[in-house]
Structure formats: structure tokens, C-alpha cells
Protein backbone atom coordinates (compact mmCIF):
# COMPACT_ATOMS: atom_id res chain seq x y z
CA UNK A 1 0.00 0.00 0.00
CA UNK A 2 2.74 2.89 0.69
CA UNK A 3 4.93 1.77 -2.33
CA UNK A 4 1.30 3.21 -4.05
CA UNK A 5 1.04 5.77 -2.14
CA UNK A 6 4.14 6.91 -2.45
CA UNK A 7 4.19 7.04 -6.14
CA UNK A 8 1.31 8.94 -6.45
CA UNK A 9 2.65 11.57 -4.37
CA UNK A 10 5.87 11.75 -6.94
CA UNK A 11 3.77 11.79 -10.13
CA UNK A 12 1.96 14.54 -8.70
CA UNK A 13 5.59 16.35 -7.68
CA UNK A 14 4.73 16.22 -3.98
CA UNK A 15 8.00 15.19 -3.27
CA UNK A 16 8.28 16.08 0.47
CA UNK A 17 5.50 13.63 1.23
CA UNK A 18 7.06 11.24 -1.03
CA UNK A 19 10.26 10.93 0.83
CA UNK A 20 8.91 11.10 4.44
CA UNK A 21 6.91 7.56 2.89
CA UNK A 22 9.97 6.50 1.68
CA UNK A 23 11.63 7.09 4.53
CA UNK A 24 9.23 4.23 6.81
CA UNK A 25 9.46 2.34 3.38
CA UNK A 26 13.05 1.89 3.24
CA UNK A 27 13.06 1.14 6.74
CA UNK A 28 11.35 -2.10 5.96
CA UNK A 29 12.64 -2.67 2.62
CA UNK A 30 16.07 -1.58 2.28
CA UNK A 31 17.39 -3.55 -0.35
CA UNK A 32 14.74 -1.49 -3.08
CA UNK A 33 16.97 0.42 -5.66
CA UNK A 34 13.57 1.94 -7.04
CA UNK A 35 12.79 3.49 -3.47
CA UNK A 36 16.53 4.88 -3.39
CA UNK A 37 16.02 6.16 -6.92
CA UNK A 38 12.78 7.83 -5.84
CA UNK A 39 14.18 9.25 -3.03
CA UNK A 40 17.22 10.62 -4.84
CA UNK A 41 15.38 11.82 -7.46
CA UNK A 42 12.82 13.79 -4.83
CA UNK A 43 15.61 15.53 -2.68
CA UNK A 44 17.00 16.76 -5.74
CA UNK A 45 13.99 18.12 -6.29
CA UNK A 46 14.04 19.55 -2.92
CA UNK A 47 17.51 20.98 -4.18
CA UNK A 48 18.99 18.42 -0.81
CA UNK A 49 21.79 17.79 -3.25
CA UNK A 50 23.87 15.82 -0.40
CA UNK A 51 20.97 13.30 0.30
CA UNK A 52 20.49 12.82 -3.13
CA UNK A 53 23.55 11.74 -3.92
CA UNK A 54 23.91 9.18 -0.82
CA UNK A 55 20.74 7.53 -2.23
CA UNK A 56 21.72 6.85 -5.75
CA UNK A 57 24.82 5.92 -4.23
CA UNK A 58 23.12 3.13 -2.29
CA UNK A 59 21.31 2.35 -5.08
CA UNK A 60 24.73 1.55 -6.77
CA UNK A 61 25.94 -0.12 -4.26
CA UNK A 62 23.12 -2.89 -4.36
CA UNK A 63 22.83 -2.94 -7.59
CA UNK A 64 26.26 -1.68 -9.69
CA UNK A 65 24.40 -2.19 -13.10
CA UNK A 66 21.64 -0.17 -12.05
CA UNK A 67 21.71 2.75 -15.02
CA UNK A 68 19.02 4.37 -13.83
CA UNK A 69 20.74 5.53 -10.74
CA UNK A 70 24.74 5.73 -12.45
CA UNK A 71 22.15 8.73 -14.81
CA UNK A 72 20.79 10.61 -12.16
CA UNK A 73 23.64 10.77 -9.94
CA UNK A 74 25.49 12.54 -13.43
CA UNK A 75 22.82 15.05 -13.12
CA UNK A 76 23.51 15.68 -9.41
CA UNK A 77 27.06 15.78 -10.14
CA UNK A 78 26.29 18.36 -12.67
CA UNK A 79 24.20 20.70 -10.94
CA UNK A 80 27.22 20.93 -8.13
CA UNK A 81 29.84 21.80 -11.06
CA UNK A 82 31.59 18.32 -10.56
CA UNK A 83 31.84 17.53 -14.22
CA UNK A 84 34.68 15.10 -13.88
CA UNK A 85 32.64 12.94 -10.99
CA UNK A 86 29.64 13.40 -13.44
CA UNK A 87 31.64 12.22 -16.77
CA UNK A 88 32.36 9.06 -14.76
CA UNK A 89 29.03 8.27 -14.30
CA UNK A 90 28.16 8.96 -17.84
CA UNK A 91 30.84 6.84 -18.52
CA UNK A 92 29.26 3.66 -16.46
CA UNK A 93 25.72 4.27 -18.02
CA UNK A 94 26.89 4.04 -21.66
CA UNK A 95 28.62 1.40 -21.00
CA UNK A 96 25.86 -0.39 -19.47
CA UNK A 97 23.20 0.96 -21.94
CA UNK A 98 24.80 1.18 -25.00
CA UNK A 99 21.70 1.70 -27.24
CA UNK A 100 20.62 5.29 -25.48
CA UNK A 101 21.18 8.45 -27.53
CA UNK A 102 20.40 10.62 -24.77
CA UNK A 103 24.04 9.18 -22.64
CA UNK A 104 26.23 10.21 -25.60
CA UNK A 105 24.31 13.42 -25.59
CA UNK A 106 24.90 13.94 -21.59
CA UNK A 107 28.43 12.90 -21.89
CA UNK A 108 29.35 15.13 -25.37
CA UNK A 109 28.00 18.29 -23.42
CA UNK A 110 29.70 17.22 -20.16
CA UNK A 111 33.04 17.24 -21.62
CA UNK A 112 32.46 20.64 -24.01
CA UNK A 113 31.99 21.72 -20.51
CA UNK A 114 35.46 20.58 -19.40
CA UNK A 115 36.91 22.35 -22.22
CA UNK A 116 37.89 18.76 -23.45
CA UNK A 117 35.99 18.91 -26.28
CA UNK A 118 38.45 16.27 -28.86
CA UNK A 119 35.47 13.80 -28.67
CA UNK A 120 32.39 16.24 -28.71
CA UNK A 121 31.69 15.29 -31.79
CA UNK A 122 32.12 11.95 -32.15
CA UNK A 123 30.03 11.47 -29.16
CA UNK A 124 27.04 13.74 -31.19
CA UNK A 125 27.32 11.45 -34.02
CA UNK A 126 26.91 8.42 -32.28
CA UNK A 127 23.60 9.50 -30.34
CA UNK A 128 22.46 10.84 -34.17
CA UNK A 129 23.27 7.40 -35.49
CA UNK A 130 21.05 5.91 -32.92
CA UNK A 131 17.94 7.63 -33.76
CA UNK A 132 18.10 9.73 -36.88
CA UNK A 133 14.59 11.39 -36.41
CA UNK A 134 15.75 12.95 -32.90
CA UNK A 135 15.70 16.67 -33.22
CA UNK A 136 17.61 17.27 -30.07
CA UNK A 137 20.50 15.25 -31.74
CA UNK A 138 20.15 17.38 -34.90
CA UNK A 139 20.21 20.11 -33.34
CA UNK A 140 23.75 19.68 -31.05
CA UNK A 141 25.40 18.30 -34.51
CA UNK A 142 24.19 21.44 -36.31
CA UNK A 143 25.62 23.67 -33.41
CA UNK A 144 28.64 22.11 -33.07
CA UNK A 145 29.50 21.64 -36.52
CA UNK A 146 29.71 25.21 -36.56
CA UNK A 147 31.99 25.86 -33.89
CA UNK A 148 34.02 23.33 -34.97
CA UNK A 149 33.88 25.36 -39.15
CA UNK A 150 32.57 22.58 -40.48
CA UNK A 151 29.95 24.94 -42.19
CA UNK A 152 28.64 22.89 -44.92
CA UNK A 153 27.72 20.24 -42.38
CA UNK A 154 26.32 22.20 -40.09
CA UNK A 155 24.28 23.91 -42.75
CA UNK A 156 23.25 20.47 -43.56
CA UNK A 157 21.94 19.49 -40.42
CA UNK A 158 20.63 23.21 -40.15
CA UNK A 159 18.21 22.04 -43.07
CA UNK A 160 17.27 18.73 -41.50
CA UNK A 161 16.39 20.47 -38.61
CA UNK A 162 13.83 23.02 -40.16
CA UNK A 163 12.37 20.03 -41.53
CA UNK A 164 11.27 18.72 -38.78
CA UNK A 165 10.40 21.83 -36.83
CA UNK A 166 9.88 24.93 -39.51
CA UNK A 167 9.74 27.55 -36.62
CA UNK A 168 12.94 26.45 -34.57
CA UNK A 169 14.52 29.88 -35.02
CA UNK A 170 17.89 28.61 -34.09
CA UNK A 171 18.26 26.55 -37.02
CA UNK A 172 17.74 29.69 -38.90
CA UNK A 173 19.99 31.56 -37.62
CA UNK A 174 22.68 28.66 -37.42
CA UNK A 175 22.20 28.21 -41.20
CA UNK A 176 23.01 32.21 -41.72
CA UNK A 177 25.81 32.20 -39.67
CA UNK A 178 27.15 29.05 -41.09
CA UNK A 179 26.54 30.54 -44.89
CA UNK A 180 27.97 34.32 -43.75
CA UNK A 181 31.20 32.55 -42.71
CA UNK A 182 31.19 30.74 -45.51
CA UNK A 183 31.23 34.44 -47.60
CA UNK A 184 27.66 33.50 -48.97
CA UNK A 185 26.13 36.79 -47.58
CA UNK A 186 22.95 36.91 -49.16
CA UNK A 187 21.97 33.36 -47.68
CA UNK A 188 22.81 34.87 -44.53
CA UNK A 189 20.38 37.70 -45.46
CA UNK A 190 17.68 35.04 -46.57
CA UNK A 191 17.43 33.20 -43.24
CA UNK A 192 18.04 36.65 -41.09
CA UNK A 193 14.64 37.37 -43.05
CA UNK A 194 12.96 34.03 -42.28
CA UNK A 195 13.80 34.11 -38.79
CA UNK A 196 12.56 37.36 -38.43
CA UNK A 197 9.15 36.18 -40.35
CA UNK A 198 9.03 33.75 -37.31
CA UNK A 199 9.73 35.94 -34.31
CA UNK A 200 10.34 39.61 -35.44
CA UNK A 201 12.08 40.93 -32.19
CA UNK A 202 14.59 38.24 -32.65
CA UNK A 203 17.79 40.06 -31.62
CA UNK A 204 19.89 37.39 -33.01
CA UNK A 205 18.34 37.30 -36.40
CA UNK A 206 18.12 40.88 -36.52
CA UNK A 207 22.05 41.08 -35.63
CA UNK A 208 22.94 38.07 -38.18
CA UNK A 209 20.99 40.10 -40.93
CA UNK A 210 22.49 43.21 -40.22
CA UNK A 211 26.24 42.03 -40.14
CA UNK A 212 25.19 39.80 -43.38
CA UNK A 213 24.24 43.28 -45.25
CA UNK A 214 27.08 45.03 -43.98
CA UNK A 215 29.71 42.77 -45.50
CA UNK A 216 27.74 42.41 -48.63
CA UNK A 217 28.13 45.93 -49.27
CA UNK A 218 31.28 45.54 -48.77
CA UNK A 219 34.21 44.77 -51.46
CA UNK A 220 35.55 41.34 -50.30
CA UNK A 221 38.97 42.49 -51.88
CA UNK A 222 39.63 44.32 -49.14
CA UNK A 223 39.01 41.68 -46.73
CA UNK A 224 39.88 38.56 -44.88
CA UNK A 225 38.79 36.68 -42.19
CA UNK A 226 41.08 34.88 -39.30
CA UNK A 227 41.22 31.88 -37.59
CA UNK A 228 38.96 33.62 -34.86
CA UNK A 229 35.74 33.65 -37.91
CA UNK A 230 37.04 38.05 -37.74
CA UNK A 231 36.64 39.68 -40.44
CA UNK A 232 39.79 42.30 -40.92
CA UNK A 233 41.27 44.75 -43.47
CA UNK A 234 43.54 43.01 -45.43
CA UNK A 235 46.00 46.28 -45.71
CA UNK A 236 44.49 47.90 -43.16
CA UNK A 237 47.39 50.63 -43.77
CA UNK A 238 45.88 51.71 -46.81
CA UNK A 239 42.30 51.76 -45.35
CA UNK A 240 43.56 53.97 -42.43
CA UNK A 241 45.34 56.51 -44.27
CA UNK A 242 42.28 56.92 -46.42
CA UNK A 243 40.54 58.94 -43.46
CA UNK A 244 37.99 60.64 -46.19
CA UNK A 245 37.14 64.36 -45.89
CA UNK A 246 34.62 66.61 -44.12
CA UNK A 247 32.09 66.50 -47.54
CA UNK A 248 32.68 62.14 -46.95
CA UNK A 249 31.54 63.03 -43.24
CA UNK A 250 28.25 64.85 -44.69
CA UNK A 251 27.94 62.55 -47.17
CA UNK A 252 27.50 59.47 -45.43
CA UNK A 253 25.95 60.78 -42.53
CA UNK A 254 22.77 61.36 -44.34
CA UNK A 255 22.45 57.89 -45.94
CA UNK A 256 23.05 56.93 -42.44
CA UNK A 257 20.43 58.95 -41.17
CA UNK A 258 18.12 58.01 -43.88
CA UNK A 259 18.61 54.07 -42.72
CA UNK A 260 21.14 52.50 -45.30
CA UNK A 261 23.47 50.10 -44.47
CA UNK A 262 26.69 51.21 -45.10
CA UNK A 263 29.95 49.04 -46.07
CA UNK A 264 32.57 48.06 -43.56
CA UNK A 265 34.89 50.77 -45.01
CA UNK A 266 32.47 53.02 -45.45
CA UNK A 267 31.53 53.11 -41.70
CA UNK A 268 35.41 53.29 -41.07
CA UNK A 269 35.90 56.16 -43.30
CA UNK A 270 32.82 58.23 -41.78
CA UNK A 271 34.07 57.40 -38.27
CA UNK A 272 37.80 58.71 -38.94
CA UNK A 273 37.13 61.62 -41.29
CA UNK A 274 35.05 63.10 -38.27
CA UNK A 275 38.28 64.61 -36.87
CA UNK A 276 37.64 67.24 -39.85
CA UNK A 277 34.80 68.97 -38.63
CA UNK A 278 35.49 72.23 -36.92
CA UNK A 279 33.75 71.55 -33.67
CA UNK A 280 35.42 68.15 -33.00
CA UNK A 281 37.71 67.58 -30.09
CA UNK A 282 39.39 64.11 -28.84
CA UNK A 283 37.43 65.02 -25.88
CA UNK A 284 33.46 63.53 -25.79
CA UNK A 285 31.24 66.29 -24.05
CA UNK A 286 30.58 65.57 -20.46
CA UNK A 287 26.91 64.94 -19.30
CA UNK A 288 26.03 61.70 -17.22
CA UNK A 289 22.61 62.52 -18.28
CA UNK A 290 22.64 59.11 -20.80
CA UNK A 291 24.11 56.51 -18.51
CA UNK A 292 22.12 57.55 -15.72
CA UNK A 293 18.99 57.00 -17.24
CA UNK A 294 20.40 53.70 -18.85
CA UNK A 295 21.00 52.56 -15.34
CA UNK A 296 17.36 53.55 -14.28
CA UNK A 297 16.07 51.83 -17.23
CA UNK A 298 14.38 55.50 -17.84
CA UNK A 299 13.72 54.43 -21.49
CA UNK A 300 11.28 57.20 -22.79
CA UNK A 301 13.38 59.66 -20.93
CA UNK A 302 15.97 58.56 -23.38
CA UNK A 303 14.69 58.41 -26.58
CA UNK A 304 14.53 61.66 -26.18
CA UNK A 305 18.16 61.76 -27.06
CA UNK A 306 17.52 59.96 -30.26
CA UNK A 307 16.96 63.13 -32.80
CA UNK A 308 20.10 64.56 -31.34
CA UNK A 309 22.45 61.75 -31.27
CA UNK A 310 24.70 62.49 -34.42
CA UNK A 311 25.27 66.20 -33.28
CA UNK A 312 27.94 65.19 -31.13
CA UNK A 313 31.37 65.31 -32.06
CA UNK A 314 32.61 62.59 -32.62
CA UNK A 315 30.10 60.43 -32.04
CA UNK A 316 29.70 58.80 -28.72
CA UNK A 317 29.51 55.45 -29.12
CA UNK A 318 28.50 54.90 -25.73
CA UNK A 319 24.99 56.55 -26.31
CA UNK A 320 24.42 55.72 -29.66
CA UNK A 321 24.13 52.28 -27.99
CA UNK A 322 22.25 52.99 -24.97
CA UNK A 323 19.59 55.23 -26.71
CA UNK A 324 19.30 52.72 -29.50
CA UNK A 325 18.49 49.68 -26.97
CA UNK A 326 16.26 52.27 -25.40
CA UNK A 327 14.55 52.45 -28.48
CA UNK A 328 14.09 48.92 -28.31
CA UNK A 329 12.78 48.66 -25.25
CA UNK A 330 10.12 51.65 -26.44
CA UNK A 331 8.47 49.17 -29.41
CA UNK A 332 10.28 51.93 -31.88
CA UNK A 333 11.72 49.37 -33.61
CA UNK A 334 12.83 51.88 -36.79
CA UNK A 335 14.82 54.29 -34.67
CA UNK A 336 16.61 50.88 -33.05
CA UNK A 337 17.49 49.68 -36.23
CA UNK A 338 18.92 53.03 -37.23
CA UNK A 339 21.07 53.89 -34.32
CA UNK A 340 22.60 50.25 -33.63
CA UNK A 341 23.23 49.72 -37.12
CA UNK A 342 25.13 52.74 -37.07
CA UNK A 343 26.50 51.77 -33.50
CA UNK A 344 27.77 47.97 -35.25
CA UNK A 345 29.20 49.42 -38.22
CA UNK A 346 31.28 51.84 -36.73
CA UNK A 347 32.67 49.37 -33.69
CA UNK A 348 32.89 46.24 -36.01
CA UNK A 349 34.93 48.66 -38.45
CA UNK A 350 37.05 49.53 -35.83
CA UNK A 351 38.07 45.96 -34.87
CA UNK A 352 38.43 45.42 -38.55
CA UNK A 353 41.40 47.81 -38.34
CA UNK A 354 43.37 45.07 -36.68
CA UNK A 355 43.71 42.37 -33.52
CA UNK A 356 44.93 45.25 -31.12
CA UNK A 357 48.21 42.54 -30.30
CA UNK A 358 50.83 44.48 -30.56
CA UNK A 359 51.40 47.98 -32.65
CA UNK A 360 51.27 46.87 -35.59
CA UNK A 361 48.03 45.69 -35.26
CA UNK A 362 46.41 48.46 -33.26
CA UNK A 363 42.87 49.57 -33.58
CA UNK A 364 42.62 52.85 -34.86
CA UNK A 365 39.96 55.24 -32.78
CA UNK A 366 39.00 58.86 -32.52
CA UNK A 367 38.72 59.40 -28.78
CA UNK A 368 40.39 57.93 -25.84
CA UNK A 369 37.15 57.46 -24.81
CA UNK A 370 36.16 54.86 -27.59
CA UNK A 371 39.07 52.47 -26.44
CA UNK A 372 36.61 51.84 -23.39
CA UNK A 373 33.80 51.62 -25.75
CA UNK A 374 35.48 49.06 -27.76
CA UNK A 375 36.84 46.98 -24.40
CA UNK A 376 33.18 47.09 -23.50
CA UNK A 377 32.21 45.38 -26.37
CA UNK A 378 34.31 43.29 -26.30
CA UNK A 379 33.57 41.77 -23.08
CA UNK A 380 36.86 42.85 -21.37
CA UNK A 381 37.56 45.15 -18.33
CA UNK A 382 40.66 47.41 -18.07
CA UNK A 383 42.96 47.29 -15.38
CA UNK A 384 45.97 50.28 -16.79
CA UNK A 385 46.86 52.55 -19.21
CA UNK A 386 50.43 53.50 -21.15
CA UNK A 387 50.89 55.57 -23.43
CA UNK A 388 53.84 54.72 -25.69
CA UNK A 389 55.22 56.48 -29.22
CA UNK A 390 56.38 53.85 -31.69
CA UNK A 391 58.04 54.38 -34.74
CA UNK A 392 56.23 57.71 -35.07
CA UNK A 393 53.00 56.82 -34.05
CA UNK A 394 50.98 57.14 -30.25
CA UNK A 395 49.38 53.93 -28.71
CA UNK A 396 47.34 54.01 -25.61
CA UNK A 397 48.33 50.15 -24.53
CA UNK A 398 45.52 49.09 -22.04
CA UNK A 399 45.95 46.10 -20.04
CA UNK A 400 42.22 44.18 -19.39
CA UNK A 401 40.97 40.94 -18.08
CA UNK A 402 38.32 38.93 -19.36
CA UNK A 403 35.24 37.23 -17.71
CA UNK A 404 37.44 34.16 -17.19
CA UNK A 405 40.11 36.22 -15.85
CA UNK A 406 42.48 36.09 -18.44
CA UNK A 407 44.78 39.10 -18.63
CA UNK A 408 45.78 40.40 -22.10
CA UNK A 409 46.82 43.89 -23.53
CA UNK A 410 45.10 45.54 -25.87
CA UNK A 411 47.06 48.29 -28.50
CA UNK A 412 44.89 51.39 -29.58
CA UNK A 413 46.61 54.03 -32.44
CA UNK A 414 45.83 57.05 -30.98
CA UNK A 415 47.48 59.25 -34.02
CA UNK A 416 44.21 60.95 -34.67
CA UNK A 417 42.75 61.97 -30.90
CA UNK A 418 47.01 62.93 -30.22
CA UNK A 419 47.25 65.06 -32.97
CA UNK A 420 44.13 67.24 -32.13
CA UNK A 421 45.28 67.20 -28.93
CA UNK A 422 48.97 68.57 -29.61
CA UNK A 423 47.59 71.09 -32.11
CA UNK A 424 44.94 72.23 -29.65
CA UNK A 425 47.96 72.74 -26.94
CA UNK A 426 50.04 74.43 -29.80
CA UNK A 427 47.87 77.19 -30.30
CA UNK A 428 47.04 77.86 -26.86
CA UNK A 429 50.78 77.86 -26.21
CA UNK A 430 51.01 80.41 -29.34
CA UNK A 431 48.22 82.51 -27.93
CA UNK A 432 49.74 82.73 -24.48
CA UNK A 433 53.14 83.90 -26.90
CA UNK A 434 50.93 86.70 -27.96
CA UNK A 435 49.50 88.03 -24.72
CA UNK A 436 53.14 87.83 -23.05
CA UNK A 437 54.30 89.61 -25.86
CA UNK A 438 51.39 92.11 -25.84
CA UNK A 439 52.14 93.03 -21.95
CA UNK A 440 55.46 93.40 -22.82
CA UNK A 441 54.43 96.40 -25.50
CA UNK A 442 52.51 97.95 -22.49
């Protein structure tokens, strides 16, 4: 009678009743791998990892073959960030239950968690072999295909997976990706669109569309792309010294203004030529006006801003992102579109100018103030600042640390924002000539 109870009170998820019965049921019965696997499962339920864990354990220990329990505990092992304790487990069940998709599955994600990914793959092939119709298994093959390049693979299984479910969005968007590395930019375009058609606030198939129409008005001679899927300036010497004029400025400010996409160089060249205009200064105006409301998630307040935006000079790339996401957030999906596609364009440009490694490869910005910007974006936090002069150019060389902790240094050619700078401080110094010598006349 209470081994019925007690599964009742599990299929209905009451699982602190369930293991108080199992408790008096496992007091009489305490050779029951089923009760232990109950339990288990329960008080991880109950998020009582420990107890758990000692129950499966048990569970093992009557019964070694018992797969059931060698799964679960996996699970447990998982949710408490033991991945290595887990993998073993893994290990047991597949070797006890050879036929499962779902334990080559567990174990190919385990280890991509490990960072030992050398048999990812394989693993993913072997639970796809096992049941060709699974979608789940489709789906990991088609994801890691593309992290592992294979692109026409991974746009094959991208296909196979819309097949069976036209509206998983991912596969979309895997496809495009796959295709826009690939240089096929106008597939990448095509399945932006049809992911969009699906869910039309999609921020990844928006940004997948709009990097796909970048690069396609783009000429690829003037590109390549690194080991890192980046795509850079092949002579990004010649692409730098072409810093445009103040009519390119104009110019390309109003088709920006009017919504077009602009070309990877393009954006470059409007960025850099901005150091023409009379009223611009290395210096961004001050005002925490923008990132205060940001914080406060005061998004009307903001969009306020959005009419305004371009006056600066230069730009600040800094509000052109948090008034576009504000935007966003306001259902004004037009004025969104146009401020972060100016807002990519202009940063991915910037990294397109090189790796920031070493001087040689430096990115080339406006401001001191975008080298934060760009650090930002990239997911890195600075920790110092030196400012060298190299074979007649000035770096700012910023040391940063990533999420994971990693240190790295980051070179930024500062030739523009320095020379503004030391022609600003010539003329004051010429000025100050003038009034001495004035005073002197008196």
C-alpha cells in the first residue's frame, strides 16, 4: 500500500511527502533500488543535493548495473559543477546501456563543458546514429559543426532540422551564420529574413541580418577573415590613411540617417574623417545625463536623445548604444534599427582595423574614450593605461581581463585623438606667446 502511495505523491511532484513515505518504506525494505532512486530523485527536487547523492549511491551499491541511478547521480554531479565525478558516471551508463542516444548526448555536453571537447563530436554522431529522427541530436550536430567550421555540415543538419520543426529559429539563424562565414552573404540575409518572419524581435536574427548586409556591401577584396571567424582589413594601412574628408563626413551621414546600411569601409571612413569637422575635439562632451537614465532603465526619458544623437562630435559610441536599446525597449523598432546599425558598423569597423596585439596591429579610434567603448564590447575590463610612441606613431596600450580572468593587452593608435590634442595645446601655447608679448608692448 505505501509503495502506491508513495508514487502517487511523486507523479503529482509532492516530493516532500514522497520521501517522508519513503523514509518508513526503506526502513522495511532496504534492499529497493527503485525506493533509493525515488528518493534521490525527490531531494533533488528539494535541491537536498547531499541526500540525493547518498541515495543513488546506495542504489549503486546494491545494484552496480543499475543505469538508472549511475544517470541521475550525473545530473547531481552536474548541478554541483563536478563535471569530472559526473563524466564518470556517464561513462558507467553508456557502458551499461549502449543503445541510449540521450548518454552520448549527456556525456558530449559534459566534456564541451570541461573544455575537453576532442570527442564532442564523435560522441554527437553516435547518439544521431542511434535515432536519426531525434531533433535534439540534430540540433547539437548542427551547433557544433559550426563551432568546430565545419559549415557545410552544419548547414546540412541546419536544413534537417527546419524540416522537422519549420519555426525552430535557431536553425535559422545557425544556417546564416554558417553561410555568412562561408562568404555567402545573401543566404545569410535570406534566413536573417525568415527568422525574423518567425519571431520579429529576434535580436539574433536581426544582428545576423544586419552584419550579413554590412559585408555584402562591402568589397571582399579588401578583406579577410582569421582563424577567430574576424573579419579584418587586409591592408588595413591603406584603409587607415584613407581617413575621407569633411564632404565624406556629410555625405555618409545622411544615408546613415536616412537608414542604409553602409559598407565596412564606409563606416570606417565616416568614423575617422570626423576629426575634420570644426567643432570636434578628442574630448566627448561631459553629461552623465545618458548613462544615468540607462542605469534607471528610464527608457522614454531617453529616446529623447535619439533626434540629437549624431550632433555630437565625434560620435559617442557609448549613447548611440544605450539610446538605441532604449529604443528597443520603447516598441520603436525603426529608430533601433537606425542607431545600432550605425553603432555595429562603426565598432565592427574599428576591430576590422586590426587584432589590437601588438602595434602593428592596433585599432585605430578617434577618442580615448572609444578604447573603453570598444573593451566594453568586447567583453573585457581594463585594469591600466600606457601611453607609448612607436616608430612615429601614439598607442594608448591598455591592459584588461576577461570574464574568465584572463589578462591580455590591448594596442589602440591614438594618431588621430594625439594630434588634435597637440595642435589644440600648440595654439594655446602660441596665444599665451601673444598676450606675453602684448604686456610686454605695455
Amino acid at each position: 500500500m505505501q509503495g502506491k502511495r508513495y508514487k502517487k505523491y511523486y507523479e503529482n511532484d509532492q516530493y516532500r511527502e514522497t520521501v517522508n513515505l519513503l523514509n518508513k518504506y526503506i526502513n522495511s525494505d532496504s534492499e529497493n533500488i527503485e525506493a533509493y532512486k525515488i528518493r534521490g530523485n525527490s531531494y533533488f527536487e528539494l535541491n537536498q543535493l547531499p541526500y540525493a547523492i547518498n541515495d543513488f549511491k546506495k542504489a549503486i551499491e546494491i545494484d552496480p548495473n543499475y543505469t538508472d541511478a549511475h544517470y541521475n547521480l550525473a545530473g547531481v554531479y552536474e548541478e554541483l559543477e563536478q563535471l569530472d565525478s559526473a563524466e564518470y558516471h556517464l561513462r558507467s551508463y553508456i557502458s551499461l546501456q549502449a543503445n541510449d542516444p540521450n548518454g552520448y548526448l549527456r556525456l558530449g555536453m559534459n566534456l564541451a563543458m570541461q573544455g575537453n571537447s576532442g570527442s564532442t563530436l564523435t560522441l554527437y554522431e553516435q547518439a544521431y546514429k542511434l535515432d536519426t529522427t531525434s531533433l535534439i541530436s540534430i540540433q547539437v550536430l548542427m551547433e557544433q559543426y559550426f563551432i568546430e567550421k565545419l559549415f557545410e555540415k552544419s548547414i546540412e543538419f541546419s536544413k534537417r532540422a527546419k524540416t522537422i520543426d519549420p519555426a525552430l529559429i535557431d536553425a535559422y539563424i545557425t544556417h546564416g551564420k554558417s553561410a555568412l562565414y562561408s562568404w555567402n552573404f545573401k543566404t545569410a540575409i535570406e534566413q536573417s529574413d525568415q527568422a525574423l518572419e518567425i519571431d520579429s524581435l529576434n535580436f539574433d536574427a536581426y544582428l545576423l541580418g544586419l552584419n550579413a548586409r554590412i559585408m555584402d556591401r562591402t568589397n571582399p577584396d579588401i578583406l579577410f577573415m582569421n582563424t577567430d571567424m574576424e573579419f579584418k582589413f587586409k591592408n588595413s594601412g591603406s584603409v587607415i590613411d584613407n581617413q575621407g574628408t569633411l564632404s565624406d563626413t556629410e555625405s555618409l551621414l545622411s544615408k546613415i540617417k536616412q537608414g542604409e546600411i553602409l559598407g565596412l569601409d564606409e563606416y570606417f571612413q565616416f568614423y575617422v574623417s570626423q576629426q575634420y569637422s570644426k567643432s570636434f575635439s578628442p574630448y566627448l562632451p561631459s553629461g552623465p545625463e545618458i548613462p544615468e537614465l540607462f542605469r534607471d532603465e528610464s527608457f522614454e526619458e531617453l529616446c529623447k536623445y535619439t533626434s540629437g544623437i549624431f550632433k555630437d562630435n565625434p560620435l559617442n559610441l557609448d549613447h548611440l548604444y544605450m539610446v538605441g536599446v532604449a529604443n528597443m525597449a520603447s516598441d520603436d523598432t525603426e529608430n533601433f534599427k537606425l542607431l545600432y546599425s550605425a553603432y555595429l558598423g562603426i565598432m565592427e569597423s574599428i576591430l576590422a582595423t586590426g587584432s589590437g596585439e601588438s602595434y602593428d596591429s592596433a585599432l585605430v579610434v578617434v577618442s580615448a574614450h572609444d578604447e573603453y567603448s570598444v573593451l566594453s564590447y568586447l567583453g573585457l575590463q581594463p585594469k591600466g593605461q600606457a601611453l607609448s610612441h612607436h616608430n612615429g606613431h601614439s598607442y594608448d596600450i591598455l591592459s584588461t581581463v576577461d570574464q574568465q580572468q584572463n589578462e591580455q593587452e590591448v594596442y589602440f593608435n591614438i594618431d588621430i585623438p594625439w594630434k588634435s590634442l597637440s595642435t589644440t595645446f600648440s595654439n594655446g601655447s602660441d596665444s599665451k606667446k601673444k598676450t606675453d608679448r602684448k604686456r610686454k608692448k605695455q
